[in-house]
Protein backbone atom coordinates (compact mmCIF):
# COMPACT_ATOMS: atom_id res chain seq x y z
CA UNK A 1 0.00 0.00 0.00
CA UNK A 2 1.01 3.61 -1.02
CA UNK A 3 -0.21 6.18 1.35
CA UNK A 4 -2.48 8.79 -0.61
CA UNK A 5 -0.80 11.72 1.80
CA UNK A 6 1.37 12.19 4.78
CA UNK A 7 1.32 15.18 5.88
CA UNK A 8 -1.38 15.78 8.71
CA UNK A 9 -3.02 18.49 7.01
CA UNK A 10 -3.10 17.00 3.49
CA UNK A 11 -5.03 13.95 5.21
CA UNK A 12 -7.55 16.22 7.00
CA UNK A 13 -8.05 18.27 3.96
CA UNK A 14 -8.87 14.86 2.25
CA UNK A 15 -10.67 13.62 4.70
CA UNK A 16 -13.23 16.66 5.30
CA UNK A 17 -13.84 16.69 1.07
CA UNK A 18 -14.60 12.85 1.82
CA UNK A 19 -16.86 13.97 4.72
CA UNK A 20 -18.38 16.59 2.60
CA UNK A 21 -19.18 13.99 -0.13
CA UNK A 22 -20.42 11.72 1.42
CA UNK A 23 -22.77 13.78 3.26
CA UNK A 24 -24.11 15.33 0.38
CA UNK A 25 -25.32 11.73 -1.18
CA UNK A 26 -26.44 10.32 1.56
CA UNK A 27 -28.70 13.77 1.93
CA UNK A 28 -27.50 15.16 5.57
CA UNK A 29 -25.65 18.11 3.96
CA UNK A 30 -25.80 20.37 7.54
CA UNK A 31 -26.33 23.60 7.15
CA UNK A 32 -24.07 26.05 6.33
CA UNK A 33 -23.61 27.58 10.44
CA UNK A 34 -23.34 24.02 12.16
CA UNK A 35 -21.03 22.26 9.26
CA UNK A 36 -18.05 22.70 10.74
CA UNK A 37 -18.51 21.00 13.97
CA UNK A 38 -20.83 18.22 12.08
CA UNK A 39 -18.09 17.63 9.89
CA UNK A 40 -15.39 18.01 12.65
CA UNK A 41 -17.07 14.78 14.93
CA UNK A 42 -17.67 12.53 11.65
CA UNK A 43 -13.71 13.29 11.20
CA UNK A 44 -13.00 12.19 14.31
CA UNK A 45 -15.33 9.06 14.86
CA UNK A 46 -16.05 8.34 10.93
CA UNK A 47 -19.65 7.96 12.26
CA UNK A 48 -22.05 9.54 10.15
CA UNK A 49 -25.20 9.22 12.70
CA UNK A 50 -23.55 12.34 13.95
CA UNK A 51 -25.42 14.39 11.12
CA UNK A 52 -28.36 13.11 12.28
CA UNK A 53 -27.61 12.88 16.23
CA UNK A 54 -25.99 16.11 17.18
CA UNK A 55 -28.77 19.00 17.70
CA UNK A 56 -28.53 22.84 17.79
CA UNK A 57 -29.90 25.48 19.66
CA UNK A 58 -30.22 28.42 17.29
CA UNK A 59 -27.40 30.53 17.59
CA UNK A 60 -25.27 27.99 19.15
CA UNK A 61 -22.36 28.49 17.17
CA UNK A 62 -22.55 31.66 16.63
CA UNK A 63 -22.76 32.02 20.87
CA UNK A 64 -19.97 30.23 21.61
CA UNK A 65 -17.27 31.90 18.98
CA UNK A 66 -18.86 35.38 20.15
CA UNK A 67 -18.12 33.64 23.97
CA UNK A 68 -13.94 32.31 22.63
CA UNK A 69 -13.58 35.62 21.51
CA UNK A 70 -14.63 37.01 24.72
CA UNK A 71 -12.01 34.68 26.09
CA UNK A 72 -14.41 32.43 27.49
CA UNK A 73 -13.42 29.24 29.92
CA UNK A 74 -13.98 25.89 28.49
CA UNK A 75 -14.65 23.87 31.68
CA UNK A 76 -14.70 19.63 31.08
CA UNK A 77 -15.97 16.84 32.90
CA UNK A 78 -13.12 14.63 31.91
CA UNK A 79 -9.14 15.02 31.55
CA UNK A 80 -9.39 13.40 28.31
CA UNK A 81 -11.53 15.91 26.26
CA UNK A 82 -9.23 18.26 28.01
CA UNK A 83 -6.41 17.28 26.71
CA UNK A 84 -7.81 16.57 23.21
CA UNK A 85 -9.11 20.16 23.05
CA UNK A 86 -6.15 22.28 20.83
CA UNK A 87 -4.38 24.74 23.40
CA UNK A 88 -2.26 26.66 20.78
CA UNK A 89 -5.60 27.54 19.17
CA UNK A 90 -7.42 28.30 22.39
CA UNK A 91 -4.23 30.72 23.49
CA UNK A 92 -4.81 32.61 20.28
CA UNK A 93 -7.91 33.61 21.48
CA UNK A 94 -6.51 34.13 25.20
CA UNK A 95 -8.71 31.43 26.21
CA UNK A 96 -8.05 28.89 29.08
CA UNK A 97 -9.66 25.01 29.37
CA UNK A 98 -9.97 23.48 32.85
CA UNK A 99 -11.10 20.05 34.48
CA UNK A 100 -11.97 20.13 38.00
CA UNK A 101 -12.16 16.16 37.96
CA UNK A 102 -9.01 15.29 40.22
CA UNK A 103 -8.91 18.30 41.96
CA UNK A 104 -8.91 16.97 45.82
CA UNK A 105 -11.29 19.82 47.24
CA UNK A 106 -14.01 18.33 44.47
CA UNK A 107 -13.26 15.02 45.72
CA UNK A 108 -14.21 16.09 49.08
CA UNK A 109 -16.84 17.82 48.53
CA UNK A 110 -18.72 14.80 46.63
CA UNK A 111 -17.78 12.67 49.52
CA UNK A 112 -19.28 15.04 52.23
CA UNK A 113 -22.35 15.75 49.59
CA UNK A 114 -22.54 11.32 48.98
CA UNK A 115 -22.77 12.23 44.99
CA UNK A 116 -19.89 11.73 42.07
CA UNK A 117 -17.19 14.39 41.60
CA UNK A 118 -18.59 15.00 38.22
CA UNK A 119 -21.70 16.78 40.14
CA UNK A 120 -19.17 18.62 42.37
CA UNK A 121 -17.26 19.68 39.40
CA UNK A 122 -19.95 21.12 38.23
CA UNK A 123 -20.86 22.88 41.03
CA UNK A 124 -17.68 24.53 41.47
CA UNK A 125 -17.66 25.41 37.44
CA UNK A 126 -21.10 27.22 38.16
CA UNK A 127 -19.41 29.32 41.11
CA UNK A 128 -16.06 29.81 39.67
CA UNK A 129 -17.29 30.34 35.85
CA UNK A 130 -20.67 31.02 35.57
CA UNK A 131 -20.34 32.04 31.26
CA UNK A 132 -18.15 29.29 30.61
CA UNK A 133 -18.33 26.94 27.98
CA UNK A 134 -19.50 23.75 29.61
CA UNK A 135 -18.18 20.67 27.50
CA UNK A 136 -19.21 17.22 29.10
CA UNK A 137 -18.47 14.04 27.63
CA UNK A 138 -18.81 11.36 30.19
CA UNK A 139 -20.87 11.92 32.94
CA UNK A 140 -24.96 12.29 32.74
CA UNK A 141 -24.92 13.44 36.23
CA UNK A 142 -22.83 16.41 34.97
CA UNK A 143 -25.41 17.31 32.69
CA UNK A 144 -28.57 16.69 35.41
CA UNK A 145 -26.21 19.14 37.45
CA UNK A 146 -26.13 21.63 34.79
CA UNK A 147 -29.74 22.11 34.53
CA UNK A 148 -30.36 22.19 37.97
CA UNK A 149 -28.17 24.94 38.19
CA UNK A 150 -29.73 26.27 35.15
CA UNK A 151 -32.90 26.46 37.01
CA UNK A 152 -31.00 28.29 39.71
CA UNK A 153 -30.17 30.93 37.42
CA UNK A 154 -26.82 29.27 36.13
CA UNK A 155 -26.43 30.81 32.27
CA UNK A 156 -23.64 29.63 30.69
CA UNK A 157 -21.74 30.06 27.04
CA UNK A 158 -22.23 27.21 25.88
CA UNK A 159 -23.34 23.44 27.08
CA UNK A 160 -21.71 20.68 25.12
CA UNK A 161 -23.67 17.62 26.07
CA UNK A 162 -22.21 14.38 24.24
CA UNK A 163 -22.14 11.96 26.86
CA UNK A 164 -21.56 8.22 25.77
CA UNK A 165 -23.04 5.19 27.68
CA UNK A 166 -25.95 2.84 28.16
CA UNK A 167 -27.34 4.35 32.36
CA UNK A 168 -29.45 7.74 32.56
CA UNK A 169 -27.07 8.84 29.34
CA UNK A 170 -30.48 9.52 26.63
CA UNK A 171 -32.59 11.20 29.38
CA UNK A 172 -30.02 13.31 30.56
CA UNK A 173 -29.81 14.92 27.21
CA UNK A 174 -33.12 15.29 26.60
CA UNK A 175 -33.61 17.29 30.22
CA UNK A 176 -30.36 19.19 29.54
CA UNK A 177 -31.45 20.10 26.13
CA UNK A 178 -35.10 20.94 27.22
CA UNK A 179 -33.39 23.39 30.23
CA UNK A 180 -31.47 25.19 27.74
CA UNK A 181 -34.32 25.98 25.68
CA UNK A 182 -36.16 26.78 28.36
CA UNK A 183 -33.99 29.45 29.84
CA UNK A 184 -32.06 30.63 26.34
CA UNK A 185 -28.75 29.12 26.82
CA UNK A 186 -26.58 27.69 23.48
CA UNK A 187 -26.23 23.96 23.46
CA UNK A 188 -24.68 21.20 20.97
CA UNK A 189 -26.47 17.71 22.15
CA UNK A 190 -25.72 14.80 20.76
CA UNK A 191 -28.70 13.09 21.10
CA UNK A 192 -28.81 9.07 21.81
CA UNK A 193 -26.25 6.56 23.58
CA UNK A 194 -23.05 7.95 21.41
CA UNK A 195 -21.08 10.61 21.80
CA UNK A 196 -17.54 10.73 24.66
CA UNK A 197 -14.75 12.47 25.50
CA UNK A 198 -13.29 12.77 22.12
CA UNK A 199 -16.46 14.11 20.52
CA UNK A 200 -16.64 16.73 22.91
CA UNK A 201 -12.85 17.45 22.30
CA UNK A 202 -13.80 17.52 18.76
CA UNK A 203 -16.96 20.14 19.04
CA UNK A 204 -14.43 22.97 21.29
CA UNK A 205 -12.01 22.11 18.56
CA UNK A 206 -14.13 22.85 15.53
CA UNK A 207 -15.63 25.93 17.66
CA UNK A 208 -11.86 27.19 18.14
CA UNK A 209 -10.89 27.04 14.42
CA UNK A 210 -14.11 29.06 14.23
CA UNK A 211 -13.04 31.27 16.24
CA UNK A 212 -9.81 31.38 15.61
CA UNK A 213 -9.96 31.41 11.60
CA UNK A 214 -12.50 34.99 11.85
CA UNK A 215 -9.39 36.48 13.59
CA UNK A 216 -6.32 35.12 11.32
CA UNK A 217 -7.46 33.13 8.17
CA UNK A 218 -4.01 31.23 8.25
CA UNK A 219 -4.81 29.85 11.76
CA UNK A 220 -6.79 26.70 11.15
CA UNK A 221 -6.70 22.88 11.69
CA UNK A 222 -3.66 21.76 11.96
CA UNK A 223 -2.10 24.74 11.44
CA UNK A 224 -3.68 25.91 14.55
């Protein structure tokens, strides 16, 4: 076998006019504001239910690149979509991601409270940064949290809800998704069992390039 490119950015160039291809005849061409995260998931799970799955406040998108360039936090419920989000493109836009995860005080505090750290670390984000962008991947209770705290008055930048997993994973979603309609806050959902840590990595990625790309054309993908 011959490799077709090597270069990183030759392959995602490739890949993406694959993407957009296929897309096109199997008839889920997204629309024109939500294609680049739709586009940015399939590329990194080469699942096309994501055109169907992932849902959209209106506005989402354009929210959360209004919140990056407002140098918004991007606050995760695991250390693996934090470290899969792209921190030279986040610095460009003097952004900052955190995970509160293994932070002793938020192991603590979920002991004392007898929930999951997940729910703690969500507490804390709502305290500590109320307008973030709120990008869970893993834990439903995270995204029960979130809407409590919605309720509460919580309004953040953004909610990324893509947990993955069989236990309370579909409902959350749905009453995540529901709260943020309710009160007007942006949210990507993907809605269903799939989603994880990567996917939610991928979604603050492809919001970042956004973001990024409005400020400096040249900083994109893998260039970013």
């Amino acid at each position: 076998m011959t490799p077709q490119h090597h270069l990183p950015a030759d392959i995602e160039r490739t890949s993406i006019s694959i993407i957009t291809r296929e897309l096109d005849e199997l008839g889920l061409t997204p629309p024109p504001e939500t294609a680049a995260v739709v586009k940015r998931v399939i590329h990194t799970t080469a699942d096309f239910d994501y055109a169907k799955n992932l849902r959209f406040t209106p506005g989402a998108v354009e929210a959360a690149v209004k919140a990056l360039h407002a140098g918004a936090f991007i606050v995760t419920d695991t250390n693996m979509a934090l470290a899969g989000i792209t921190k030279p493109g986040l610095k460009k836009l003097n952004g900052e991601a955190i995970c509160y995860m293994a932070d002793p005080a938020v192991a603590e505090a979920a002991k004392q409270a007898g929930t999951t750290r997940a729910v703690a670390a969500m507490h804390r984000a709502a305290r500590e940064h109320p307008g973030a962008i709120l990008a869970i991947g893993n834990a439903p209770t995270a995204l029960l949290t979130i809407a409590e705290e919605m309720e509460a008055g919580l309004r953040p930048a953004l909610v990324i809800g893509v947990p993955v997993g069989f236990v309370n994973v579909v409902e959350s979603k749905e009453v995540l998704f529901a709260a943020c309609e309710r009160y007007g806050v942006p949210a990507i959902v993907a809605m269903g069992r799939k989603g994880g840590s990567n996917v939610a990595a991928a979604i603050c990625n492809a919001l970042i390039y956004s973001a990024a790309e409005m400020l400096d054309p040249s900083a994109r993908g893998w260039n970013g």
